[in-house]
Protein backbone atom coordinates (compact mmCIF):
# COMPACT_ATOMS: atom_id res chain seq x y z
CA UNK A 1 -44.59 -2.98 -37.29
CA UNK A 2 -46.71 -3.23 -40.19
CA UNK A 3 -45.07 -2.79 -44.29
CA UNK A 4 -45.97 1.13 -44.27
CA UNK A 5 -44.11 2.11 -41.25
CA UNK A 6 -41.37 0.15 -42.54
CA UNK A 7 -41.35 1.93 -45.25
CA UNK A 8 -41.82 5.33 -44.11
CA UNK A 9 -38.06 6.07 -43.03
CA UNK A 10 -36.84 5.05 -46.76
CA UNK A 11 -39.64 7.85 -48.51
CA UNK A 12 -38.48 10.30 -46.52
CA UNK A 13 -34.71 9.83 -46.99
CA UNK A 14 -36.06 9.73 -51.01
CA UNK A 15 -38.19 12.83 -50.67
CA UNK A 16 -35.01 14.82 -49.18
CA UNK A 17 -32.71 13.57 -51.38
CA UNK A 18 -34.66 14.96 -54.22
CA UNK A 19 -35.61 18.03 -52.42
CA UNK A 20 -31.75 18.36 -51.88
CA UNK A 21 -30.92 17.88 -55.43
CA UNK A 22 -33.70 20.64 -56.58
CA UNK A 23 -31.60 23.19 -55.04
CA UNK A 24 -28.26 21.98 -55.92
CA UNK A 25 -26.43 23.58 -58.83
CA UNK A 26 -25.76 21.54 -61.96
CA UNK A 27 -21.89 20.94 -60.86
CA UNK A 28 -22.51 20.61 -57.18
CA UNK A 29 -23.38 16.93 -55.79
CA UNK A 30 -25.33 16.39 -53.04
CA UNK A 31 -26.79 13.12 -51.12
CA UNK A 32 -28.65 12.23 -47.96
CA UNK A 33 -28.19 9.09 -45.87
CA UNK A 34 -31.01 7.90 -42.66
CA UNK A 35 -28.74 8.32 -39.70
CA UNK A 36 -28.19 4.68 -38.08
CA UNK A 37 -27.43 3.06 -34.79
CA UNK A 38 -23.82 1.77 -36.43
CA UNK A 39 -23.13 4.56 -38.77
CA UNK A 40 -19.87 5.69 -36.85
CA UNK A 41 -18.12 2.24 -39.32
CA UNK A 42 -18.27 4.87 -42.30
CA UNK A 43 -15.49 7.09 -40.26
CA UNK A 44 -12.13 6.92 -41.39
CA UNK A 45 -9.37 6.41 -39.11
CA UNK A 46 -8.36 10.40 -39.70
CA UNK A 47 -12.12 11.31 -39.11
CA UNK A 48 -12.70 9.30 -36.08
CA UNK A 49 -9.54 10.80 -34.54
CA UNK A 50 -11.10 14.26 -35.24
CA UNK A 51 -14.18 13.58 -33.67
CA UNK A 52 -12.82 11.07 -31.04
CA UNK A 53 -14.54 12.65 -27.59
CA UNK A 54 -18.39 13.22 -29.24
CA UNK A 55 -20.91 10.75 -27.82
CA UNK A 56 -22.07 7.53 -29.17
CA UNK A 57 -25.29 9.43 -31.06
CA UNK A 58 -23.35 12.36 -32.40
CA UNK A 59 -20.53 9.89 -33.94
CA UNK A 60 -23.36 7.97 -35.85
CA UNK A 61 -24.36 11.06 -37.54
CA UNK A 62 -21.27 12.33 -38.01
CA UNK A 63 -20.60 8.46 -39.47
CA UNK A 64 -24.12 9.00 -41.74
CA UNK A 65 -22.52 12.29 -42.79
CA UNK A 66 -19.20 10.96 -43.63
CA UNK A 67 -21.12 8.14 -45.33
CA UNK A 68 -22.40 10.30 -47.68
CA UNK A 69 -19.40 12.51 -48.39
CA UNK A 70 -17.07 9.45 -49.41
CA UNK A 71 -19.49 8.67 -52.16
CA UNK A 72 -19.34 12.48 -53.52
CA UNK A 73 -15.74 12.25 -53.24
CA UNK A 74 -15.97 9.40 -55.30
CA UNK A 75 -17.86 10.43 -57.87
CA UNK A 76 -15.44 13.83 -58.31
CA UNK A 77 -12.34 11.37 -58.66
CA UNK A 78 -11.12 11.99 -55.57
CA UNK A 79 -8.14 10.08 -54.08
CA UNK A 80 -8.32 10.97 -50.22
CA UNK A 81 -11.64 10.67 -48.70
CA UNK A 82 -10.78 11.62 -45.73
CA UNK A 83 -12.97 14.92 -44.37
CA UNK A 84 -11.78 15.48 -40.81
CA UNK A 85 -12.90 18.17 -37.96
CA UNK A 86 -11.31 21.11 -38.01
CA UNK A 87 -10.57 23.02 -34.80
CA UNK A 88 -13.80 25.19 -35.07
CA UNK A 89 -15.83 22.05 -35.90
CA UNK A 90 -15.47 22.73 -39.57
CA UNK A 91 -15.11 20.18 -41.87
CA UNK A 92 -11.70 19.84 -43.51
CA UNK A 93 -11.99 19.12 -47.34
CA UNK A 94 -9.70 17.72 -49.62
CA UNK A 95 -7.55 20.22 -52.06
CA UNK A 96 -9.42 21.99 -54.26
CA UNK A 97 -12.54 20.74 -53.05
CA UNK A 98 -15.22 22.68 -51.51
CA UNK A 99 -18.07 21.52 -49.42
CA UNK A 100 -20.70 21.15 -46.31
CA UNK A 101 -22.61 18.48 -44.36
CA UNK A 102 -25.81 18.61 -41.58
CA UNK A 103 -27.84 16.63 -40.09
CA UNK A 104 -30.72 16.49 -37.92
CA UNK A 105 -32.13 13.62 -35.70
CA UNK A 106 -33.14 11.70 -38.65
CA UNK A 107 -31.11 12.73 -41.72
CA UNK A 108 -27.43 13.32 -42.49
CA UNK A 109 -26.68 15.57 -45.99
CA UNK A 110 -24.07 16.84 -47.59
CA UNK A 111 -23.08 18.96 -50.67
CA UNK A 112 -19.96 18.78 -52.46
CA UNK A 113 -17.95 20.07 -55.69
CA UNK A 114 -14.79 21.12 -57.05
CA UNK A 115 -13.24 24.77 -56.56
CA UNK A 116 -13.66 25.72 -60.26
CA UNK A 117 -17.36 25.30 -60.58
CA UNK A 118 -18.47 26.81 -56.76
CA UNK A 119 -16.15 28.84 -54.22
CA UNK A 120 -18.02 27.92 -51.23
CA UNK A 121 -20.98 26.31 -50.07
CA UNK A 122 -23.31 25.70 -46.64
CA UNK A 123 -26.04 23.23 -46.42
CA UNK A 124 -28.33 22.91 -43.14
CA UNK A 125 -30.94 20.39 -42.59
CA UNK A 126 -34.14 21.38 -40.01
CA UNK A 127 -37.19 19.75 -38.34
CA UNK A 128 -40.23 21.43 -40.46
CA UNK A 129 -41.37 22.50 -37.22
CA UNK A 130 -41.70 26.39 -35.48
CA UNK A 131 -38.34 27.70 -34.04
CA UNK A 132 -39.17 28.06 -30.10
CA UNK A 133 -40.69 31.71 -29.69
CA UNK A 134 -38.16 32.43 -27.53
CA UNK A 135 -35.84 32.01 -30.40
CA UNK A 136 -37.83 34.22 -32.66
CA UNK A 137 -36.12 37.71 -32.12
CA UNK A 138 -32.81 36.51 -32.07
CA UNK A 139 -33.28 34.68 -35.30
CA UNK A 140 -35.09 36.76 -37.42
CA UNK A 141 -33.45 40.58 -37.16
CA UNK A 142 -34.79 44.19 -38.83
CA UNK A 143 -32.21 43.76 -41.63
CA UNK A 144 -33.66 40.11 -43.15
CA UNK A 145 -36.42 40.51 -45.34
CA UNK A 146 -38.95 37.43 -45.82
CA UNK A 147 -41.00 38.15 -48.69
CA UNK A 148 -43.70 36.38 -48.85
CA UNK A 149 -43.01 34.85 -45.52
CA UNK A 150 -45.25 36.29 -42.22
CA UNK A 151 -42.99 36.10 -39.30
CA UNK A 152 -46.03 35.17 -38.20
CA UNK A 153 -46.17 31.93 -40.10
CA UNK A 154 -45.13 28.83 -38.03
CA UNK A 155 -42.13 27.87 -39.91
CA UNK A 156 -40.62 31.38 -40.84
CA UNK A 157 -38.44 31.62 -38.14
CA UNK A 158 -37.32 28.05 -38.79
CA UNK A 159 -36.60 28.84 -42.63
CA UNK A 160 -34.77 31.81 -41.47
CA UNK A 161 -32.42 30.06 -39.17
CA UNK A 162 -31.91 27.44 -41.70
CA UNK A 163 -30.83 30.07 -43.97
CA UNK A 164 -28.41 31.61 -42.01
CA UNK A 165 -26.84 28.26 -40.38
CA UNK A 166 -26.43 27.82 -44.50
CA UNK A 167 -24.92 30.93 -45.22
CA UNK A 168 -22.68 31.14 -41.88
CA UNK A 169 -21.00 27.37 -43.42
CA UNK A 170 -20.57 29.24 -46.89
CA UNK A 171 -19.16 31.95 -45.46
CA UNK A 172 -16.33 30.49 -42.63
CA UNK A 173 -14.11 28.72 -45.19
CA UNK A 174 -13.58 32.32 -46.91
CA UNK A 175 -13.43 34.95 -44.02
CA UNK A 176 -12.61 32.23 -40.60
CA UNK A 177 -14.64 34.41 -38.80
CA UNK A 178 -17.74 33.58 -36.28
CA UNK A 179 -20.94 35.04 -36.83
CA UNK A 180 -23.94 35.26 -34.93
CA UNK A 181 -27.45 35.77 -36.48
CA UNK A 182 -27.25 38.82 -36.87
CA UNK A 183 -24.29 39.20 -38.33
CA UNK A 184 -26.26 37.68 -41.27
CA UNK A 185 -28.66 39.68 -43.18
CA UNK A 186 -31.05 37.17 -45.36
CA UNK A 187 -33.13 38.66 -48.18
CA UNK A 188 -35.57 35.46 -49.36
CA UNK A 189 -37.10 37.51 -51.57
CA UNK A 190 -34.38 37.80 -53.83
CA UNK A 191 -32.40 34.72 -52.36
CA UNK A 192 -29.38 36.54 -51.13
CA UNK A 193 -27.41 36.87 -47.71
CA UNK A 194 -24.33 39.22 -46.55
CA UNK A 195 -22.28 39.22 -44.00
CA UNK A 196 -20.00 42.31 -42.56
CA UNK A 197 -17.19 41.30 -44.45
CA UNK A 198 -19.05 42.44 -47.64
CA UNK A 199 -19.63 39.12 -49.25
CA UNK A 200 -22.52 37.91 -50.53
CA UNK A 201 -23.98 34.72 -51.22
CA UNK A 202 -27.25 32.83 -53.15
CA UNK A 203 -29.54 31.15 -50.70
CA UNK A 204 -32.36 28.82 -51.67
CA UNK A 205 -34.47 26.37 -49.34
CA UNK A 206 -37.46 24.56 -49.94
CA UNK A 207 -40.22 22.75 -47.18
CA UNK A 208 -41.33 19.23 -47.56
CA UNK A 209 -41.01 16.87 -44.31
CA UNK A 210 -37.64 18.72 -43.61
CA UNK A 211 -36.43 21.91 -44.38
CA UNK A 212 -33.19 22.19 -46.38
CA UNK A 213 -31.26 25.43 -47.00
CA UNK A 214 -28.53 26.24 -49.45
CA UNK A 215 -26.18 29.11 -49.91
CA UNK A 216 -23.08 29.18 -52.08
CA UNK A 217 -20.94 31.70 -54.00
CA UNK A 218 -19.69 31.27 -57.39
């Protein structure tokens, strides 16, 4: 393997990380970690109990993830790192903490900050690659408006799902409730999303290798 494919795995963590950061509000922390064979060593005893009948692959990104969240924890003076799986696959933060994690294949992220300076947040992580068309209609409803997006355009539907996995994670700490797609109505024009419980949240994403989606409420 020659020095540039080497080095290709470390610019694209870099490029998310900042593309990840570009979105994130000025009190919420974010980070993104490669997901690695041994990554499942970064789960606490707690955590690994939570997650103790995934597969080998899923509990190296959920190790990646947890990687990641330890060292936001850390930096908002947090005393138990521990983020375990909650019943509905939800991640269990620590008091007064709110947050969210993805990952893809390649790439584990999370976003994290205290209660006073966000209420909640969702973070998703996607290939930049077209939803499957088969996915299209189930995605991308009459009551989402794209802008300047074609649902045409290759990655639209992609962005869109994004956007709603985002806003869904935002939105299940507050209400507890499942929601499908469309039970989430995404404007990108004007970066907002509702659900039926009335509540609305700011979504941004951006497009470089990956696609990254945010949503929050203050």
């Amino acid at each position: 393997m020659d020095v540039e494919s080497q080095n290709a795995p470390c610019r694209l963590e870099s490029a998310v990380a900042e593309a990840l950061n570009g979105l994130a509000l000025p009190r919420l922390l974010a980070g993104c970690r490669r997901i690695r064979d041994g990554d499942a060593q970064f789960l606490l005893p707690a955590e690994s109990a939570s997650i103790a009948k995934r597969e080998h692959k899923a509990r190296a990104a959920s190790g990646a993830g947890r990687r990641v969240v330890h060292e936001l924890l850390q930096r908002l003076g947090c005393a138990d790192l521990a983020v375990t799986r909650g019943r509905m696959g939800d991640p269990v933060w620590p008091p007064d903490i709110v947050g969210s994690i993805a990952h893809d294949d390649e790439l584990a992220v999370a976003v994290a900050a205290r209660t006073d300076a966000v209420r909640s947040v969702g973070v998703d992580i996607e290939p930049a690659l077209p939803l499957p068309p088969d996915l299209l209609p189930i995605v991308i409803t009459p009551q989402d408006r794209l802008g300047d997006l074609d649902p045409l355009l290759d990655l639209a539907g992609r962005i869109l799902f994004a956007a709603k996995e985002a806003t869904y994670k935002a939105s299940f700490p507050l209400d507890g409730r499942v929601l499908g797609f469309e039970d989430i109505a995404v404007d990108l024009e004007t970066g907002e999303a509702a659900t039926p419980s009335g509540r609305r949240f700011m979504v941004g994403f951006t497009v470089t290798s990956k696609i990254l989606a945010l949503a929050y409420t203050a």
